[in-house]
PDB file of N, CA and C in Angstrom:
ATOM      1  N   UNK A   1     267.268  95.717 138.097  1.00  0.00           N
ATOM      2  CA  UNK A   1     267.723  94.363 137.835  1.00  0.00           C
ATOM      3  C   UNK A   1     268.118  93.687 139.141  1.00  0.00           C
ATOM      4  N   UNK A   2     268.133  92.644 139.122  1.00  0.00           N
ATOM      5  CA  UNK A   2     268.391  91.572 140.659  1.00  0.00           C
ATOM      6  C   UNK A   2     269.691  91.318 139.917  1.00  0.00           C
ATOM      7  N   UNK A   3     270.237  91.468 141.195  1.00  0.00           N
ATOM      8  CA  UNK A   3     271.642  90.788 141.220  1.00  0.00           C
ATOM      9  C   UNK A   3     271.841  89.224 142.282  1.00  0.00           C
ATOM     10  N   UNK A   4     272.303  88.089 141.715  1.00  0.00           N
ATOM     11  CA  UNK A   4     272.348  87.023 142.186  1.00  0.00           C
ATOM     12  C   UNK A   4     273.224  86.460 142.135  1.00  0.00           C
ATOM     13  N   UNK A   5     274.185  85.491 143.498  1.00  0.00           N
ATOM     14  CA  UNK A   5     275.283  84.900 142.657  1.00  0.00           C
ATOM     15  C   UNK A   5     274.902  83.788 143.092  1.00  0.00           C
ATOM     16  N   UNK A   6     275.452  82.212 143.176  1.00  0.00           N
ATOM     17  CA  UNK A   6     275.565  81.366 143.961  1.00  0.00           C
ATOM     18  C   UNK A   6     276.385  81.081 145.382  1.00  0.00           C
ATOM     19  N   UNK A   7     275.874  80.413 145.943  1.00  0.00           N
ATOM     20  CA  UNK A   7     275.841  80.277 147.694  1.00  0.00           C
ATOM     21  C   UNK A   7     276.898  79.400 147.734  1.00  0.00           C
ATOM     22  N   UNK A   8     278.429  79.775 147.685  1.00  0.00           N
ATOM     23  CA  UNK A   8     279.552  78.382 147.636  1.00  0.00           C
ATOM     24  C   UNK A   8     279.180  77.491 149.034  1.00  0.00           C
ATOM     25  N   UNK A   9     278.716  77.577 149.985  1.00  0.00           N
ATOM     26  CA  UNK A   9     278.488  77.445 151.426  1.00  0.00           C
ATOM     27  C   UNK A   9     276.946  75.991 151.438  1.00  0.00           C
ATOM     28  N   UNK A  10     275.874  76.949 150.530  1.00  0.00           N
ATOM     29  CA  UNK A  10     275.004  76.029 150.440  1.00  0.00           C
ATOM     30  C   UNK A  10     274.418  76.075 149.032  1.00  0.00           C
ATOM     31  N   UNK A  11     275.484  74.703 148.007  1.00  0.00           N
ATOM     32  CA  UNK A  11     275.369  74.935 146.674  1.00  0.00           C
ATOM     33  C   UNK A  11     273.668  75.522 145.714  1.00  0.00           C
ATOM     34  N   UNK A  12     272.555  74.915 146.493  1.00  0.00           N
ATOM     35  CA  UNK A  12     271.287  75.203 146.129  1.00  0.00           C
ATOM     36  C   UNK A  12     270.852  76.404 146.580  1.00  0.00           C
ATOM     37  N   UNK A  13     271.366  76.874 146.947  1.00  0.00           N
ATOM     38  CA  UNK A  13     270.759  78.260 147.036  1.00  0.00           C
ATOM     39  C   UNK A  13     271.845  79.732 146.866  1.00  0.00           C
ATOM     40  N   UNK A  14     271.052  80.159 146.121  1.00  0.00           N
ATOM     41  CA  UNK A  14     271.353  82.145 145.180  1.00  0.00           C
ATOM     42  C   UNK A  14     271.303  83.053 146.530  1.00  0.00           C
ATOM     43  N   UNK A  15     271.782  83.388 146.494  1.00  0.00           N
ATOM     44  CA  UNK A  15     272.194  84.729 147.607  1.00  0.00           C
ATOM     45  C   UNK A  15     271.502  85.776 146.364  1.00  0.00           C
ATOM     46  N   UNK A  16     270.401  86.569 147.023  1.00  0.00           N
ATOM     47  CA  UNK A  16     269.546  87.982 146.084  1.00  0.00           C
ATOM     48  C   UNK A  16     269.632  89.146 146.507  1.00  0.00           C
ATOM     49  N   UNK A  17     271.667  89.598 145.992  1.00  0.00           N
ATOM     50  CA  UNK A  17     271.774  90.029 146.885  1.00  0.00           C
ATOM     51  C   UNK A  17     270.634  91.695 146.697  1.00  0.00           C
ATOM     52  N   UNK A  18     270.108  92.217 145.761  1.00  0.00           N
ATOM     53  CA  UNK A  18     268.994  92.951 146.187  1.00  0.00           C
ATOM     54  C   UNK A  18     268.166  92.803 146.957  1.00  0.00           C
ATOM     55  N   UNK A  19     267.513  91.812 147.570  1.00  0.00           N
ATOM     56  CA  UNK A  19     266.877  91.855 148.705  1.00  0.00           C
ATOM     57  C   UNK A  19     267.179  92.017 149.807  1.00  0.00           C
ATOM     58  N   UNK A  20     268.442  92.046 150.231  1.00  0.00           N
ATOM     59  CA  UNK A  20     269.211  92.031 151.635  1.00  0.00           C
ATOM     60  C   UNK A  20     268.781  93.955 151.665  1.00  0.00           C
ATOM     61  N   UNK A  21     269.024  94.113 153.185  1.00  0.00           N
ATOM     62  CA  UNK A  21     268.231  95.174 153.525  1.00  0.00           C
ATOM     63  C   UNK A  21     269.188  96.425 153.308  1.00  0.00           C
ATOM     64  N   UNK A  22     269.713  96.735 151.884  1.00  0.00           N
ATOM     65  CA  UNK A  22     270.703  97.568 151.573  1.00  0.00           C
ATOM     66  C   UNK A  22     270.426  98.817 152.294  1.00  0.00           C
ATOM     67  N   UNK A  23     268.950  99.192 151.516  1.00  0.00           N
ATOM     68  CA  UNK A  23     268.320 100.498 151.578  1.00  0.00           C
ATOM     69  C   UNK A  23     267.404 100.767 152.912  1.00  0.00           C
ATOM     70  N   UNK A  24     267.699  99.959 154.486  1.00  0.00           N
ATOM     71  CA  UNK A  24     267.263 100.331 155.117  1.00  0.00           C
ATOM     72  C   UNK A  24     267.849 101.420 156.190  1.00  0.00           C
ATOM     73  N   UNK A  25     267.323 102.275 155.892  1.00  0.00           N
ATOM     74  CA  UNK A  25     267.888 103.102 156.962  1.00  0.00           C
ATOM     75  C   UNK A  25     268.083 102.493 158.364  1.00  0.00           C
ATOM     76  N   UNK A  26     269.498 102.613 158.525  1.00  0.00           N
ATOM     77  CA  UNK A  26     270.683 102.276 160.293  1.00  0.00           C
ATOM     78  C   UNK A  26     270.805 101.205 160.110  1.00  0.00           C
ATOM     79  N   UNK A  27     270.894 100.466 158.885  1.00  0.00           N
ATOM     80  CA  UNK A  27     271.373  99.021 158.377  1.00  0.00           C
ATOM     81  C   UNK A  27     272.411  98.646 157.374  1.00  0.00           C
ATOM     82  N   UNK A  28     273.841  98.687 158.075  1.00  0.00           N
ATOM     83  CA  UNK A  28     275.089  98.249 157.605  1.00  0.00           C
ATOM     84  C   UNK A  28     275.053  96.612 157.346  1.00  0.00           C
ATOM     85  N   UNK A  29     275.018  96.402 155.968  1.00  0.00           N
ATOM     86  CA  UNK A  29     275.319  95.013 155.646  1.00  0.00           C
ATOM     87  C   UNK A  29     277.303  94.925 155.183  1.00  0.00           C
ATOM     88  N   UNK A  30     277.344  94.045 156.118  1.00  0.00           N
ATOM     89  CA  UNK A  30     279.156  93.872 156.226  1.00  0.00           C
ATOM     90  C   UNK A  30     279.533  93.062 154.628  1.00  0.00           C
ATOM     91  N   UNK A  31     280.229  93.851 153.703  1.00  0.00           N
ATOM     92  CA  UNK A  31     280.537  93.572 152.432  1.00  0.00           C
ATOM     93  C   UNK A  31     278.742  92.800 151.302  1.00  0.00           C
ATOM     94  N   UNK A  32     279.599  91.874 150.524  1.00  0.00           N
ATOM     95  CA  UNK A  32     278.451  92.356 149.366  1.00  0.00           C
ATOM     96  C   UNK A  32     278.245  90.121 149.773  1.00  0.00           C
ATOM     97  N   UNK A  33     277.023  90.126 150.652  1.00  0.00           N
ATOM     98  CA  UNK A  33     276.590  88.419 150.634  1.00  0.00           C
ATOM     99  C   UNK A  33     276.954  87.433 149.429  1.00  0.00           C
ATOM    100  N   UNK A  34     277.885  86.395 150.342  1.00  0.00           N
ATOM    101  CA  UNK A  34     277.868  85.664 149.454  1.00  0.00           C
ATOM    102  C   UNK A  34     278.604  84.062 149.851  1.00  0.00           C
ATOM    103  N   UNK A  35     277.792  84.116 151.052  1.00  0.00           N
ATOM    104  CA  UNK A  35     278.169  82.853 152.131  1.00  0.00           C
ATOM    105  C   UNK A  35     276.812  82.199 152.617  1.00  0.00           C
ATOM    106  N   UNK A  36     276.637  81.657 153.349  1.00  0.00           N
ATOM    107  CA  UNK A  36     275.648  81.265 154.133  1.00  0.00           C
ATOM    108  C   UNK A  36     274.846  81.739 155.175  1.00  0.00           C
ATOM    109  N   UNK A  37     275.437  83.114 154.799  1.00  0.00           N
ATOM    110  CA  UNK A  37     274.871  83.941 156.061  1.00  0.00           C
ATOM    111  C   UNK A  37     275.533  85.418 155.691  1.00  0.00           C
ATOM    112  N   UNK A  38     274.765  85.969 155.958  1.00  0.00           N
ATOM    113  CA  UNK A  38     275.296  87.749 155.962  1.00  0.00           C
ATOM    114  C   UNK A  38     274.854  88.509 157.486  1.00  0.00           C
ATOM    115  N   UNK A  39     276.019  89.529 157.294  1.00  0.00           N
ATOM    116  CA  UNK A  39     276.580  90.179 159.150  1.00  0.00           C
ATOM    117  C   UNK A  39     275.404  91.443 158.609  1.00  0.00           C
ATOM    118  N   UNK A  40     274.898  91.800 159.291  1.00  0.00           N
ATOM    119  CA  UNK A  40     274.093  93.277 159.278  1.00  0.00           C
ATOM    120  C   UNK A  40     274.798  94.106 161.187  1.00  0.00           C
ATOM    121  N   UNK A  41     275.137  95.177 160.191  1.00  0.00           N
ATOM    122  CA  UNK A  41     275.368  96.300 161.784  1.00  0.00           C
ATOM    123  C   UNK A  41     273.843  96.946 161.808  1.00  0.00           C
ATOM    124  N   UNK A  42     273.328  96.843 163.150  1.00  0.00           N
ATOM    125  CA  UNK A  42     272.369  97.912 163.484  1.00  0.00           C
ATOM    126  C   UNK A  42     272.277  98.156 164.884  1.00  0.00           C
ATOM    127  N   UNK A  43     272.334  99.358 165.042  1.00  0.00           N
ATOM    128  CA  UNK A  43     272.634 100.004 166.454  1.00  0.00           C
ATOM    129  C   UNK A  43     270.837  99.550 167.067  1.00  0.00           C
ATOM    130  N   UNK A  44     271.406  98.933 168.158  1.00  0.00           N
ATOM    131  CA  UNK A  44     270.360  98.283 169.103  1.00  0.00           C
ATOM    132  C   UNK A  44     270.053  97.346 168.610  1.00  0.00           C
ATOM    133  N   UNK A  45     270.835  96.421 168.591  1.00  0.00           N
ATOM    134  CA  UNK A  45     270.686  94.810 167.719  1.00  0.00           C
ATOM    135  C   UNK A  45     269.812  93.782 168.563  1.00  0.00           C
ATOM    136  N   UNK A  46     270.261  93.898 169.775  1.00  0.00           N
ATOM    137  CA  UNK A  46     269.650  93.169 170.519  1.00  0.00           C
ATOM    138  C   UNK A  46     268.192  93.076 170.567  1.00  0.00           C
ATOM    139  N   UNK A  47     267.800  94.204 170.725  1.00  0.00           N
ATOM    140  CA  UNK A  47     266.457  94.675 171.117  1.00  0.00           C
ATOM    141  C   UNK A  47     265.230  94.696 169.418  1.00  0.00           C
ATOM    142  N   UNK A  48     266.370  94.766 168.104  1.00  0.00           N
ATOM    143  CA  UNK A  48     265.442  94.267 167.102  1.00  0.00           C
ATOM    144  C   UNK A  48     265.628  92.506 166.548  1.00  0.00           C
ATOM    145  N   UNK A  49     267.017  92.101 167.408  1.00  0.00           N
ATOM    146  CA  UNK A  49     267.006  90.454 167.469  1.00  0.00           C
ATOM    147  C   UNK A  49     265.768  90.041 168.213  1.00  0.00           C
ATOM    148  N   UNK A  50     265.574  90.392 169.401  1.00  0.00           N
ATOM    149  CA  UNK A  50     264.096  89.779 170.239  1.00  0.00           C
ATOM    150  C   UNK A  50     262.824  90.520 169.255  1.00  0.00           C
ATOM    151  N   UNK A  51     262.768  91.329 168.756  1.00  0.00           N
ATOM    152  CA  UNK A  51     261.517  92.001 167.691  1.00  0.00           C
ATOM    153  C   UNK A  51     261.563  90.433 167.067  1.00  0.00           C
ATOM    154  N   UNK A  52     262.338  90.500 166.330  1.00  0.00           N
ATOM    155  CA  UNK A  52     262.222  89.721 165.178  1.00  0.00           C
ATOM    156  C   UNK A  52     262.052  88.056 165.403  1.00  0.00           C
ATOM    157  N   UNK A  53     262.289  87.627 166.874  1.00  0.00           N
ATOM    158  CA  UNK A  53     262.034  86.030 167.511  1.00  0.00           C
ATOM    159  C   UNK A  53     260.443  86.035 167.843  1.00  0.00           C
ATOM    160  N   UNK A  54     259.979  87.635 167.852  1.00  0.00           N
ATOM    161  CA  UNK A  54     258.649  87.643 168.530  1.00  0.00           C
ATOM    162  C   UNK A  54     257.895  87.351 166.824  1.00  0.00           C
ATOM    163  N   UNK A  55     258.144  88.146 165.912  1.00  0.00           N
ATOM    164  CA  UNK A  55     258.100  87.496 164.741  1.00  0.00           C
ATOM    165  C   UNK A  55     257.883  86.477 163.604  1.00  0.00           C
ATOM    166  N   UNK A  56     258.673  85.268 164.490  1.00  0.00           N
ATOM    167  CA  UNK A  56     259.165  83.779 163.821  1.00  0.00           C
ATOM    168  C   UNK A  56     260.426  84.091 163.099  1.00  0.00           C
ATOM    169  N   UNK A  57     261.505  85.053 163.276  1.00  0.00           N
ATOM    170  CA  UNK A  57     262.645  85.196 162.412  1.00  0.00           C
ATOM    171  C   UNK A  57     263.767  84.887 164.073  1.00  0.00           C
ATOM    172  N   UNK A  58     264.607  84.004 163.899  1.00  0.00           N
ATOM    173  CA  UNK A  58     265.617  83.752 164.640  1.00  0.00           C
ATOM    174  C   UNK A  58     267.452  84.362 163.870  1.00  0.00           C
ATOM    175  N   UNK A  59     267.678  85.430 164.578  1.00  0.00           N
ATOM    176  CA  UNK A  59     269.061  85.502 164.123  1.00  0.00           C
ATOM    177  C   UNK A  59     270.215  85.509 165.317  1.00  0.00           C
ATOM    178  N   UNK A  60     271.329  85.432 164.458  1.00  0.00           N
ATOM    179  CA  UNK A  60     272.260  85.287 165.822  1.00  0.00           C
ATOM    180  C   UNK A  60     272.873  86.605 166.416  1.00  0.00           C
ATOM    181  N   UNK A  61     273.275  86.339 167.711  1.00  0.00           N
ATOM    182  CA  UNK A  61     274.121  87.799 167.947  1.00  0.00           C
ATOM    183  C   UNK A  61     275.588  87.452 167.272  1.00  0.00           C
ATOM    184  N   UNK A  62     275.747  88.830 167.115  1.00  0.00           N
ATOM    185  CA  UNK A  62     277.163  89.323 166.051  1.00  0.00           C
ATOM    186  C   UNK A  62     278.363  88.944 167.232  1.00  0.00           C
ATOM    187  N   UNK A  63     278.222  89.464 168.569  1.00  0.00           N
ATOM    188  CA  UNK A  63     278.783  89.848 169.627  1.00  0.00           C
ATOM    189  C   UNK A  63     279.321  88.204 170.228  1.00  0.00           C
ATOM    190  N   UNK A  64     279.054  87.032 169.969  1.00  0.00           N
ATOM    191  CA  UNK A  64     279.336  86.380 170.255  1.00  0.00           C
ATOM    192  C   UNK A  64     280.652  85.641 169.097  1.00  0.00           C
ATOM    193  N   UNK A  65     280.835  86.208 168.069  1.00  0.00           N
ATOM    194  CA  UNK A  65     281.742  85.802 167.347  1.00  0.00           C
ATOM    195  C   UNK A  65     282.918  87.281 167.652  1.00  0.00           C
ATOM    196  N   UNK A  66     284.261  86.753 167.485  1.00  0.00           N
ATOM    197  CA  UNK A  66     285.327  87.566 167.476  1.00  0.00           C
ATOM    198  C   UNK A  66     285.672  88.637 166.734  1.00  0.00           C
ATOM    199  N   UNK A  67     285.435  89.497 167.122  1.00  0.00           N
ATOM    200  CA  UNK A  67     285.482  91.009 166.504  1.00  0.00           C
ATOM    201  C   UNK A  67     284.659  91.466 166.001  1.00  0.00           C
ATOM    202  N   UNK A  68     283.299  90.988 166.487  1.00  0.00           N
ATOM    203  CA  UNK A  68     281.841  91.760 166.234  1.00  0.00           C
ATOM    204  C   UNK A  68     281.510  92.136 167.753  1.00  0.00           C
ATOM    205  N   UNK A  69     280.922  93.668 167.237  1.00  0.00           N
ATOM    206  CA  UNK A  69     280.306  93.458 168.897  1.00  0.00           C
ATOM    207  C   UNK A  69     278.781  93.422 168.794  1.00  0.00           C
ATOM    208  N   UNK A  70     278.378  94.487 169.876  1.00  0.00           N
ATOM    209  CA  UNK A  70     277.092  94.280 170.491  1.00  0.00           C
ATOM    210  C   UNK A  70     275.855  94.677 169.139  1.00  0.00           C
ATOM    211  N   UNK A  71     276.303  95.503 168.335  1.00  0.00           N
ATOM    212  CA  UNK A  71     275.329  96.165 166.924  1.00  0.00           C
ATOM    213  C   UNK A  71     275.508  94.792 165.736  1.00  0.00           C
ATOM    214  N   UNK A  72     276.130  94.059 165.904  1.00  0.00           N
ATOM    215  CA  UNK A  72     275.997  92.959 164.904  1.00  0.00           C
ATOM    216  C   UNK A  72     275.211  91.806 164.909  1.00  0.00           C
ATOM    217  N   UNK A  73     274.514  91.439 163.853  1.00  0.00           N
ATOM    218  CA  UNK A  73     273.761  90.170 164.069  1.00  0.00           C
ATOM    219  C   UNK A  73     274.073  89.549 162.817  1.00  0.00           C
ATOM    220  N   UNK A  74     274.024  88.116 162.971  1.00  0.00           N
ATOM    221  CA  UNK A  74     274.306  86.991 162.094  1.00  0.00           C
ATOM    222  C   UNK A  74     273.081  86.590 161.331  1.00  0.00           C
ATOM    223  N   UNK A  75     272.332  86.971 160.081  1.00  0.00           N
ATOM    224  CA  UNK A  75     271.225  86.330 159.328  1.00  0.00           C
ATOM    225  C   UNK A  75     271.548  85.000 158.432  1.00  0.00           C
ATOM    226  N   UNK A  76     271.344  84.076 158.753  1.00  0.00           N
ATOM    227  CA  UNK A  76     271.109  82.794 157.551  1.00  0.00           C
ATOM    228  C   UNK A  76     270.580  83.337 156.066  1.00  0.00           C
ATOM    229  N   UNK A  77     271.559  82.670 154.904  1.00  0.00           N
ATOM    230  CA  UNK A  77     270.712  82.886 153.743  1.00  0.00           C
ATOM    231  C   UNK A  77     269.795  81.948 153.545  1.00  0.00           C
ATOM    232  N   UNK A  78     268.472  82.587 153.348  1.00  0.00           N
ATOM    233  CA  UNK A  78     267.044  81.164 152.583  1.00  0.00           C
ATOM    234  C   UNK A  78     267.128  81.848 151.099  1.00  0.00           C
ATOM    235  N   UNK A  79     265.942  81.242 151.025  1.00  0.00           N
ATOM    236  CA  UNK A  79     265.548  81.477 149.518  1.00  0.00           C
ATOM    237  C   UNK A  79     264.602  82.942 149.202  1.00  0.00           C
ATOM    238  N   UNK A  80     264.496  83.444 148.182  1.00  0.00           N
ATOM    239  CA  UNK A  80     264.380  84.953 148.068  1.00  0.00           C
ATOM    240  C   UNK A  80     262.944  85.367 148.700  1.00  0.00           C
ATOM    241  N   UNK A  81     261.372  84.704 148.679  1.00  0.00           N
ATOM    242  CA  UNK A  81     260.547  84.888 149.471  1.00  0.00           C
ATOM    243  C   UNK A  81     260.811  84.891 151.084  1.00  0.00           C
ATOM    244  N   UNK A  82     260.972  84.122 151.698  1.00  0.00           N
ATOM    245  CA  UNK A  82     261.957  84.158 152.790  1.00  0.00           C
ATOM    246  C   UNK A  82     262.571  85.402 153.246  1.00  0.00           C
ATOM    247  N   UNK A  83     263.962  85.793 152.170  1.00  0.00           N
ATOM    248  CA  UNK A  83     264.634  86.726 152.382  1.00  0.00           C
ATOM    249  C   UNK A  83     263.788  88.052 152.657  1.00  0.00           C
ATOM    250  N   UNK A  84     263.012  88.290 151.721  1.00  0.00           N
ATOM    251  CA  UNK A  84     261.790  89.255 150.978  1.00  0.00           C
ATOM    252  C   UNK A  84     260.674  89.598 152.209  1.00  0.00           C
ATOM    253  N   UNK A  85     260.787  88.405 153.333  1.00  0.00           N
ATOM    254  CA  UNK A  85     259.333  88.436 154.214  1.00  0.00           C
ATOM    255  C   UNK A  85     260.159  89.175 155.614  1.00  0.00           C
ATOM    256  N   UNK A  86     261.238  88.688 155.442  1.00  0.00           N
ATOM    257  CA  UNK A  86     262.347  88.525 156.663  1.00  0.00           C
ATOM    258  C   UNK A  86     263.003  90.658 156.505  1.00  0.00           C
ATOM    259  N   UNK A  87     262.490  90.740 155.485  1.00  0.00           N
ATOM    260  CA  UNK A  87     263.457  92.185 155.199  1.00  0.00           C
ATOM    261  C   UNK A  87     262.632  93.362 155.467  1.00  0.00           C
ATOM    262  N   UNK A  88     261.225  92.593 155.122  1.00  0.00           N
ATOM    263  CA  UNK A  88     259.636  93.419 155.789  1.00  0.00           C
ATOM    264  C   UNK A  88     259.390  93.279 157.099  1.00  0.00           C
ATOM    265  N   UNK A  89     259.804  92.587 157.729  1.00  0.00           N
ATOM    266  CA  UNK A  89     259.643  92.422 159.261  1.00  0.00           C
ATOM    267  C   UNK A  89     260.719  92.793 159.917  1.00  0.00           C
ATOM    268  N   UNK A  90     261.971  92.964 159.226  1.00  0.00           N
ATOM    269  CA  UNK A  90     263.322  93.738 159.912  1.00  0.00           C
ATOM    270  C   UNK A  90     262.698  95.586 159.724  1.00  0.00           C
ATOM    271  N   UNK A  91     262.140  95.933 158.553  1.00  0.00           N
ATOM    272  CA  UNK A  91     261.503  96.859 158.095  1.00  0.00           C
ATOM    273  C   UNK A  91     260.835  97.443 159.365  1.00  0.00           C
ATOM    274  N   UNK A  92     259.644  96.851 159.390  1.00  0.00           N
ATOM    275  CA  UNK A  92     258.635  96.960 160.520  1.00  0.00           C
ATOM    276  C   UNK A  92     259.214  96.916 161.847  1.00  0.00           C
ATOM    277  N   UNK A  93     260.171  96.033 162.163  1.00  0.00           N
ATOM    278  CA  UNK A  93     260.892  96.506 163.790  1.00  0.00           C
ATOM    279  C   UNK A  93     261.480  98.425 163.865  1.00  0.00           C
ATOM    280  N   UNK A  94     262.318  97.981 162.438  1.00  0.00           N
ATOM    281  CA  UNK A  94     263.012  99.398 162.815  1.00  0.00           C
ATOM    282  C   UNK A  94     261.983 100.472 162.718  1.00  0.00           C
ATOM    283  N   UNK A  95     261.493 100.182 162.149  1.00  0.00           N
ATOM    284  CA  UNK A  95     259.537 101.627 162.220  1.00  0.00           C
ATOM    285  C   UNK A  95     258.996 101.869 163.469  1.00  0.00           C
ATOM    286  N   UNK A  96     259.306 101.043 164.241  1.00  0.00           N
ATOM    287  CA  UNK A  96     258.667 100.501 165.473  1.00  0.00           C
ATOM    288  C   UNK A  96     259.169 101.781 166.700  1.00  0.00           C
TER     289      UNK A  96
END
């Protein structure tokens, strides 16, 4: 079953949260999405942040907000294809 709630942040859009990259192995998602954006820990962030710009996926570093460091990155919520394309190409970096 998909679990979905609404996005208080950006009223039109469902946070899915099954699609977020629960089940990827060395991928800490920080609590259960439900903002405009969800924190993912992954050791060597940097280096699958530039994977993923080479891509067409832009995320932020974690390390620039207060009390994240260098393994955190900032993902925008879209809409669930999006999420779904974005979770196969986070997929494919970490395979890499």
């Amino acid at each position: 079953s998909v679990t979905s709630s609404r996005c208080p942040a950006s009223p039109g859009m469902h946070v899915n949260t099954a699609s977020w990259p629960r089940a990827l192995a060395g991928v800490t998602v920080a609590g259960a999405p439900a903002s405009a954006f969800v924190l993912v820990r992954i050791v060597g962030a940097d280096r699958v942040r530039l994977a993923l710009r080479e891509r067409g996926y832009a995320v932020r570093r974690g390390d620039t907000f207060p009390g994240l460091g260098a393994d955190w990155l900032r993902v925008a919520v879209r809409d669930t294809a999006t999420t779904d394309a974005f979770t196969a190409a986070l997929a494919n970096v970490l395979e890499a």
